[in-house]
N, C-alpha and C. Protein backbone atom coordinates (compact mmCIF):
# COMPACT_ATOMS: atom_id res chain seq x y z
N UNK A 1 8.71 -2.76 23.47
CA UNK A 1 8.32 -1.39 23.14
C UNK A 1 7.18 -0.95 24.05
N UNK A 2 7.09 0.47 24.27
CA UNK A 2 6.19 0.91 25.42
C UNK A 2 4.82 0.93 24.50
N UNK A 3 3.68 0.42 24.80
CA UNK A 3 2.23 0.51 24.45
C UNK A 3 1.78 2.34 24.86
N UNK A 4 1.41 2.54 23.65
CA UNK A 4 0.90 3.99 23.77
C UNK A 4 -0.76 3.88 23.78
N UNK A 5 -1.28 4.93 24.35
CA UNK A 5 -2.94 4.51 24.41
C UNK A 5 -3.07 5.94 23.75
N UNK A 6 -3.87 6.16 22.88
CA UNK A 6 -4.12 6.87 21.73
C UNK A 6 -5.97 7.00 21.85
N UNK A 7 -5.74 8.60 22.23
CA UNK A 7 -7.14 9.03 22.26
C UNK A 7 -7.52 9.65 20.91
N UNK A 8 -8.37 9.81 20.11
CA UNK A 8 -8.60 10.00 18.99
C UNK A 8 -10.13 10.95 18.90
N UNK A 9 -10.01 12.24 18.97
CA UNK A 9 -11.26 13.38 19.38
C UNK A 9 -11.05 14.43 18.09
N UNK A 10 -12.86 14.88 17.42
CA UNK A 10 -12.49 16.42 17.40
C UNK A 10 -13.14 17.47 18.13
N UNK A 11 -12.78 19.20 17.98
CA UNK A 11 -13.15 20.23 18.60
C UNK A 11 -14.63 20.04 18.18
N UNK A 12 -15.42 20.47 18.74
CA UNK A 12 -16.50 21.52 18.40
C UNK A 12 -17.38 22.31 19.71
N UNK A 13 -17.66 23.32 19.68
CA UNK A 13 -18.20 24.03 20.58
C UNK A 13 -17.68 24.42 21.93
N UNK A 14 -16.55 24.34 22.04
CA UNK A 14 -15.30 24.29 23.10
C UNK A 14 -15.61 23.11 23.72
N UNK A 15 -15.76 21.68 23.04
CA UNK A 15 -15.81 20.51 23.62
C UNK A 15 -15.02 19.92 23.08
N UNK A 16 -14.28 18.36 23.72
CA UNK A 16 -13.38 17.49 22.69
C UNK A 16 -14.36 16.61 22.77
N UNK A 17 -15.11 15.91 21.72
CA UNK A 17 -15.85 14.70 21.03
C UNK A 17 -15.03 13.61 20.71
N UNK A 18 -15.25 12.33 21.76
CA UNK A 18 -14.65 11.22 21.36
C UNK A 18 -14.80 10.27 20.35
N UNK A 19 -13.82 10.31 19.60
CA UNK A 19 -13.95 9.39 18.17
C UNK A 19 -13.77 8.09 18.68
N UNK A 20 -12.28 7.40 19.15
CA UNK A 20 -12.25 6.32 19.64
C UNK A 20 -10.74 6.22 20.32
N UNK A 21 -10.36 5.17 20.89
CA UNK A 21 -9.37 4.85 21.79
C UNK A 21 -8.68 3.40 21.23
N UNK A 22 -7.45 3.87 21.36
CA UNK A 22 -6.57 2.78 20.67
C UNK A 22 -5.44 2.33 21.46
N UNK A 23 -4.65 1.44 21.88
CA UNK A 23 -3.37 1.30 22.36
C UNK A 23 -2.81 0.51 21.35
N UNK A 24 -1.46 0.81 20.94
CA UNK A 24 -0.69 0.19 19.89
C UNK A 24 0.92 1.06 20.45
N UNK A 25 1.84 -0.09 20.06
CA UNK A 25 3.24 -0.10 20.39
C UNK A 25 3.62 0.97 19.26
N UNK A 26 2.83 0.82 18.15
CA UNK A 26 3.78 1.65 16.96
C UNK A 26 3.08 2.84 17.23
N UNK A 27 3.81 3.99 17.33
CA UNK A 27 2.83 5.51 17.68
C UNK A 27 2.74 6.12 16.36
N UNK A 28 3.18 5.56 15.38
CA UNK A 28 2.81 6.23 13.90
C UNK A 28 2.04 5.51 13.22
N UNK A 29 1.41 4.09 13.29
CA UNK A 29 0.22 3.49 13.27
C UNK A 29 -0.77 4.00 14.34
N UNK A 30 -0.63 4.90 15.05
CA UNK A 30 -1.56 4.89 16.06
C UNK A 30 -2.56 6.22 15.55
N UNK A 31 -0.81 6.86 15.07
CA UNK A 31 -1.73 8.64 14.83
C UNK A 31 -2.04 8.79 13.35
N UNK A 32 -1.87 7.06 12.40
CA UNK A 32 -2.24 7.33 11.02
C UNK A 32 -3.40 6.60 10.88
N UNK A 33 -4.41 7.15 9.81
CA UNK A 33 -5.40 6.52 8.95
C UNK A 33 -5.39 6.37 7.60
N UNK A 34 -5.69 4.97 7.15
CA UNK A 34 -5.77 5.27 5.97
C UNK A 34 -6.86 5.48 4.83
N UNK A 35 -6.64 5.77 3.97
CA UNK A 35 -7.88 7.14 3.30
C UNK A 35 -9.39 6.01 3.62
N UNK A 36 -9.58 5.11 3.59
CA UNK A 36 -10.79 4.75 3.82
C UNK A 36 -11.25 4.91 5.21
N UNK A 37 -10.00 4.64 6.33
CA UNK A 37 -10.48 4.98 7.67
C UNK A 37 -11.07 6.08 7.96
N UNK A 38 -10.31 6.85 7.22
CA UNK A 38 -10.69 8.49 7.44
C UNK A 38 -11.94 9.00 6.73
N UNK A 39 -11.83 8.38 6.11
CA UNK A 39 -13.51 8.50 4.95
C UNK A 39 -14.21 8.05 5.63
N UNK A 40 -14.51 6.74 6.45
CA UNK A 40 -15.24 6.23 7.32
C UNK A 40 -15.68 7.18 8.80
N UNK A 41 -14.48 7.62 9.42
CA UNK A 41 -14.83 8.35 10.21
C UNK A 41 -15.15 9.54 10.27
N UNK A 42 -15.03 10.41 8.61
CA UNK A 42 -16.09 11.84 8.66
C UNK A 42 -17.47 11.74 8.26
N UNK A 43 -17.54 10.07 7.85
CA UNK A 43 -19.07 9.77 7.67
C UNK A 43 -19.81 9.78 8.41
N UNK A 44 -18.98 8.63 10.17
CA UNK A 44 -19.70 8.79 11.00
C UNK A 44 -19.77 10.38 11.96
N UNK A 45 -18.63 10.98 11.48
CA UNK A 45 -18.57 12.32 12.66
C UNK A 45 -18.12 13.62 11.55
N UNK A 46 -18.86 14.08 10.72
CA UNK A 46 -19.05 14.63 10.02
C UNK A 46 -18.10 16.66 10.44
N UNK A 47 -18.27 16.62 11.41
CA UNK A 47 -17.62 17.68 12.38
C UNK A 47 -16.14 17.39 12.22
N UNK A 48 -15.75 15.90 12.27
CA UNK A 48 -14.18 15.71 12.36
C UNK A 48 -13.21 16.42 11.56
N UNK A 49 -14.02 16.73 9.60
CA UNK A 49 -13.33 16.41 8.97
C UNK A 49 -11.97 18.07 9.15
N UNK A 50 -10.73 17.89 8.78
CA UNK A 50 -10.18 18.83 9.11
C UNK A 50 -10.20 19.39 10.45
N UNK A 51 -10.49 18.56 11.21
CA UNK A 51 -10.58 18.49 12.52
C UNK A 51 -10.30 17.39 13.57
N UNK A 52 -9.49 16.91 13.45
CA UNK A 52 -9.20 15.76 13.94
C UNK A 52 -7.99 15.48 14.72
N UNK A 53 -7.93 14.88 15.97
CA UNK A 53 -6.70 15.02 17.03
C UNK A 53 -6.49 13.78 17.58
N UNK A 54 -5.31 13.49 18.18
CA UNK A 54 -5.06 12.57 18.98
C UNK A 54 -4.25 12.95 20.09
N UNK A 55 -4.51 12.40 21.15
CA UNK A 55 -4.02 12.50 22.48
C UNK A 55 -3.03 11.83 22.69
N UNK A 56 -1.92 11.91 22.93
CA UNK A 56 -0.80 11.03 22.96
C UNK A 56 -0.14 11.07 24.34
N UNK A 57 -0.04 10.21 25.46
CA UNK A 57 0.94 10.72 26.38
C UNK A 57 1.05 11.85 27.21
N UNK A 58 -0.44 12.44 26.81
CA UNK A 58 -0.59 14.25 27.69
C UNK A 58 0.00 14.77 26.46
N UNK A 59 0.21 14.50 25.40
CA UNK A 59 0.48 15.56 23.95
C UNK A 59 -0.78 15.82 23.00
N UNK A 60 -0.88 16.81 22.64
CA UNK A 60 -2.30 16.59 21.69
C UNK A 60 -1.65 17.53 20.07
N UNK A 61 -2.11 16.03 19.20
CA UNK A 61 -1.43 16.41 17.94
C UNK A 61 -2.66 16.89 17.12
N UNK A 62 -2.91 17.48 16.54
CA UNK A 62 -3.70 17.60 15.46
C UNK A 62 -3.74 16.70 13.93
N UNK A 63 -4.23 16.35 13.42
CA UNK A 63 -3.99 15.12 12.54
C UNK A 63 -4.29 15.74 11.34
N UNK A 64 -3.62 15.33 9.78
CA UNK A 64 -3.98 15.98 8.69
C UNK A 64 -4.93 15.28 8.30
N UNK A 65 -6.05 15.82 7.50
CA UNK A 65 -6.67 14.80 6.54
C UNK A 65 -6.07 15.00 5.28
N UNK A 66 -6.13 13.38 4.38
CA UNK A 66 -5.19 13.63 3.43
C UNK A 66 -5.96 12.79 2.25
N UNK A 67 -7.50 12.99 2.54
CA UNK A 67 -7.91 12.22 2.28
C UNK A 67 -8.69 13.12 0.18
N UNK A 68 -8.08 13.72 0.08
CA UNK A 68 -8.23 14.72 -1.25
C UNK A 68 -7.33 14.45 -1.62
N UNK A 69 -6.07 14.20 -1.21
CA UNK A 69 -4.50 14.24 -1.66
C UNK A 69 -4.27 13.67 -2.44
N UNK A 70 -3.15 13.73 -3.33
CA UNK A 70 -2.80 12.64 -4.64
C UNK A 70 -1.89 11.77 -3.94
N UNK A 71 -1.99 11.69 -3.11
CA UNK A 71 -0.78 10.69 -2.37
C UNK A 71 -1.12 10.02 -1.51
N UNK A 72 -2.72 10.20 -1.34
CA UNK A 72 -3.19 9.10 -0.61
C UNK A 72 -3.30 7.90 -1.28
């Protein structure tokens, strides 16, 4: 399987802010967190929350937080 490298940024001030960088074969482990990751990372980047993207391949996805959800 092709290794995807997974940039992980959010907006603010017409800047992209780097969260972190990942390469992983599975690209839906790459572009998911789970509710503690995501809790973890609007702790440290408080700007992220509802704001959050990944770079995929020259694609840029926007990421849900789902971290309120009953289904997290």
């Amino acid at each position: 399987m092709k290794k995807h490298e997974v940039i992980h940024f959010y907006k603010s001030g017409g800047y992209n802010h780097l969260v972190d960088v990942s390469v992983d074969d599975n690209l839906f482990a790459a572009v998911t967190f789970t509710k503690d990751e995501m809790e973890k990372i609007v702790k440290k980047y408080p700007l992220a929350k509802d704001n959050l993207f990944a770079l995929v391949d020259g694609v840029e996805i926007k990421l849900k937080d789902l971290t309120h959800s009953k289904e997290s």
